[in-house]
C-alpha atoms as a PDB file:
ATOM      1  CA  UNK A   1     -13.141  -8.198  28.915  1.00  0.00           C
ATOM      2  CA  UNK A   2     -13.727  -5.277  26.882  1.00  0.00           C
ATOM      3  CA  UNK A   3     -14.042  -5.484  22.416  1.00  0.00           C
ATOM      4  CA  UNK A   4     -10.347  -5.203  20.596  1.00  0.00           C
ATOM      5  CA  UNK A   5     -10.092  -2.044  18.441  1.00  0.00           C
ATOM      6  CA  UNK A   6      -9.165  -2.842  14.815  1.00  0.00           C
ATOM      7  CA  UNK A   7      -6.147  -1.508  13.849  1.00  0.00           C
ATOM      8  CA  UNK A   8      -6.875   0.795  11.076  1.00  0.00           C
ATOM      9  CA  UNK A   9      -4.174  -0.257   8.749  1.00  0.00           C
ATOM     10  CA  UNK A  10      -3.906  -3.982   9.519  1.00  0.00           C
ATOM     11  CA  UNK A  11      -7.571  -3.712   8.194  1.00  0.00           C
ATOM     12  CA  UNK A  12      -6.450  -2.157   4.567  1.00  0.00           C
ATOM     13  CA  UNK A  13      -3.391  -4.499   4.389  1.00  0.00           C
ATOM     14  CA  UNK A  14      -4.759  -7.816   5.189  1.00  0.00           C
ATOM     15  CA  UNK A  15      -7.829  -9.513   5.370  1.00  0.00           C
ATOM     16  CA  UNK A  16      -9.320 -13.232   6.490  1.00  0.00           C
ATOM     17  CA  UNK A  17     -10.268 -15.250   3.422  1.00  0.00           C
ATOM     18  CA  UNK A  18     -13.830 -17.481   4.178  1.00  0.00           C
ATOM     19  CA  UNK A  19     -11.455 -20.808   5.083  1.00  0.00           C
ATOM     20  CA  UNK A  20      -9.545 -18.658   7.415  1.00  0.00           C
ATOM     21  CA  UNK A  21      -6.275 -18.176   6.099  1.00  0.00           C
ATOM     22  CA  UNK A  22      -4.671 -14.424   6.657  1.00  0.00           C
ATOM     23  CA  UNK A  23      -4.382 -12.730   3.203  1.00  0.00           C
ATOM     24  CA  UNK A  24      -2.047 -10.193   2.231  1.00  0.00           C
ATOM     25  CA  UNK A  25      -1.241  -8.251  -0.423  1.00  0.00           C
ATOM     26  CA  UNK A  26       2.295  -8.307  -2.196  1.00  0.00           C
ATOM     27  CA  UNK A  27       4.426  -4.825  -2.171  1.00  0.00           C
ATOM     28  CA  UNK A  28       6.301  -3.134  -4.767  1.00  0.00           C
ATOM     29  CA  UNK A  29       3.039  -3.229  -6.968  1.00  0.00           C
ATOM     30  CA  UNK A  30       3.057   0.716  -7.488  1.00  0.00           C
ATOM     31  CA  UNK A  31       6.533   1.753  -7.902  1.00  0.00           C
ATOM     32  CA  UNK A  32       7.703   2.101 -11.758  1.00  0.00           C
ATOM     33  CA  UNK A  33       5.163   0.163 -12.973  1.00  0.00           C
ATOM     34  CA  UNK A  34       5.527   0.898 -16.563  1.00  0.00           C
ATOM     35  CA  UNK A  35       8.836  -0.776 -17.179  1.00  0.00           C
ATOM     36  CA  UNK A  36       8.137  -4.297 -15.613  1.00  0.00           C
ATOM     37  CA  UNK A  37       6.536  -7.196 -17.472  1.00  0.00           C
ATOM     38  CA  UNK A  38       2.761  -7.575 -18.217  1.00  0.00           C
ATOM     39  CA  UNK A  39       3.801 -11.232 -16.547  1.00  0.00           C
ATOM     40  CA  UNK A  40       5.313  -9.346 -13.081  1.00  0.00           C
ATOM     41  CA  UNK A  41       2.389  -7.187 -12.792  1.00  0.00           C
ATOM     42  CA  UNK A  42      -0.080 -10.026 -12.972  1.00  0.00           C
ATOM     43  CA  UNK A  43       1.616 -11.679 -10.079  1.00  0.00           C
ATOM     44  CA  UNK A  44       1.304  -8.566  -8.527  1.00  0.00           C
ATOM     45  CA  UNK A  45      -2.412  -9.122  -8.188  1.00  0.00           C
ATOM     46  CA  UNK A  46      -2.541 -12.074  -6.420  1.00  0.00           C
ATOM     47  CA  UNK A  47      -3.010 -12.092  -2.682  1.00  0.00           C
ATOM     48  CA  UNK A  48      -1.290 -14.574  -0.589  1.00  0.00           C
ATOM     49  CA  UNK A  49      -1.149 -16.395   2.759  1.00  0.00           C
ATOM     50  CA  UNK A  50       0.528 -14.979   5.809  1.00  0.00           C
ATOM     51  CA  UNK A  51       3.962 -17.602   6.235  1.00  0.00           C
ATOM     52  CA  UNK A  52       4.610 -17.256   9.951  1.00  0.00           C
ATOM     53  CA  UNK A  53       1.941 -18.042  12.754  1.00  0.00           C
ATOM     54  CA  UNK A  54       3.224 -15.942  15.296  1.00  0.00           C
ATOM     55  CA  UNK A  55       2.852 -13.138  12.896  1.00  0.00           C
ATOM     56  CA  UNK A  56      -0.458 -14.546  11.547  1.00  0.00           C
ATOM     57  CA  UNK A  57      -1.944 -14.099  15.160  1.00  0.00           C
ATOM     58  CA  UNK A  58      -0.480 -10.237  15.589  1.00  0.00           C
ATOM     59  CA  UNK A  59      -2.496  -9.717  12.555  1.00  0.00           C
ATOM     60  CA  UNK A  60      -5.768 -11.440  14.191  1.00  0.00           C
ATOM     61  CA  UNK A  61      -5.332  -9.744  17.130  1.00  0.00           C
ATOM     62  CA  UNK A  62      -4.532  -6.279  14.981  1.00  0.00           C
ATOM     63  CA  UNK A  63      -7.916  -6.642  13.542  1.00  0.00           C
ATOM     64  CA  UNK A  64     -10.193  -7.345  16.380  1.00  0.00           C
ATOM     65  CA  UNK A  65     -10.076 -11.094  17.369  1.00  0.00           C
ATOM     66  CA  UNK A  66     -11.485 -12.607  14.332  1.00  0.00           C
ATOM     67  CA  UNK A  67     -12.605 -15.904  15.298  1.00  0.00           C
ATOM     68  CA  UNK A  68     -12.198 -17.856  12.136  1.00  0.00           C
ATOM     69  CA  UNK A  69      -8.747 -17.201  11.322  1.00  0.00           C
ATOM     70  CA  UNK A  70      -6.183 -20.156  11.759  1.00  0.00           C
ATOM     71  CA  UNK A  71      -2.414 -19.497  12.189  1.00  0.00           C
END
């Protein structure tokens, strides 16, 4: 069976942390950024696990097979 193609932007949006898990980042980071709280914005920064498994293994799939991800 031939190698999976990453999928471009599944690559920029999420990534496999070293235990496995599917990270991704939260949205609505950008957008009017000056008038929400220092507090808000440092949540913003956080990355965070993927909730659903059958969307955890789109992602894995999305980015090539990675073999240690768990879903």
């Amino acid at each position: 069976m031939p190698k999976l193609k990453t999928h471009k932007g599944a690559r920029a949006r999420f990534h496999v942390s070293a235990t496995g898990k599917v990270l991704r980042t939260k949205g609505l980071k950008s957008h009017f950024r000056r008038r929400k709280s220092a507090r808000v914005k440092r949540l913003f920064d956080k990355k965070i696990g993927l909730d659903s498994p059958t969307f955890t293994r789109r992602v894995v799939r999305a980015l090539g097979g990675v073999r240690n991800a768990r879903g």
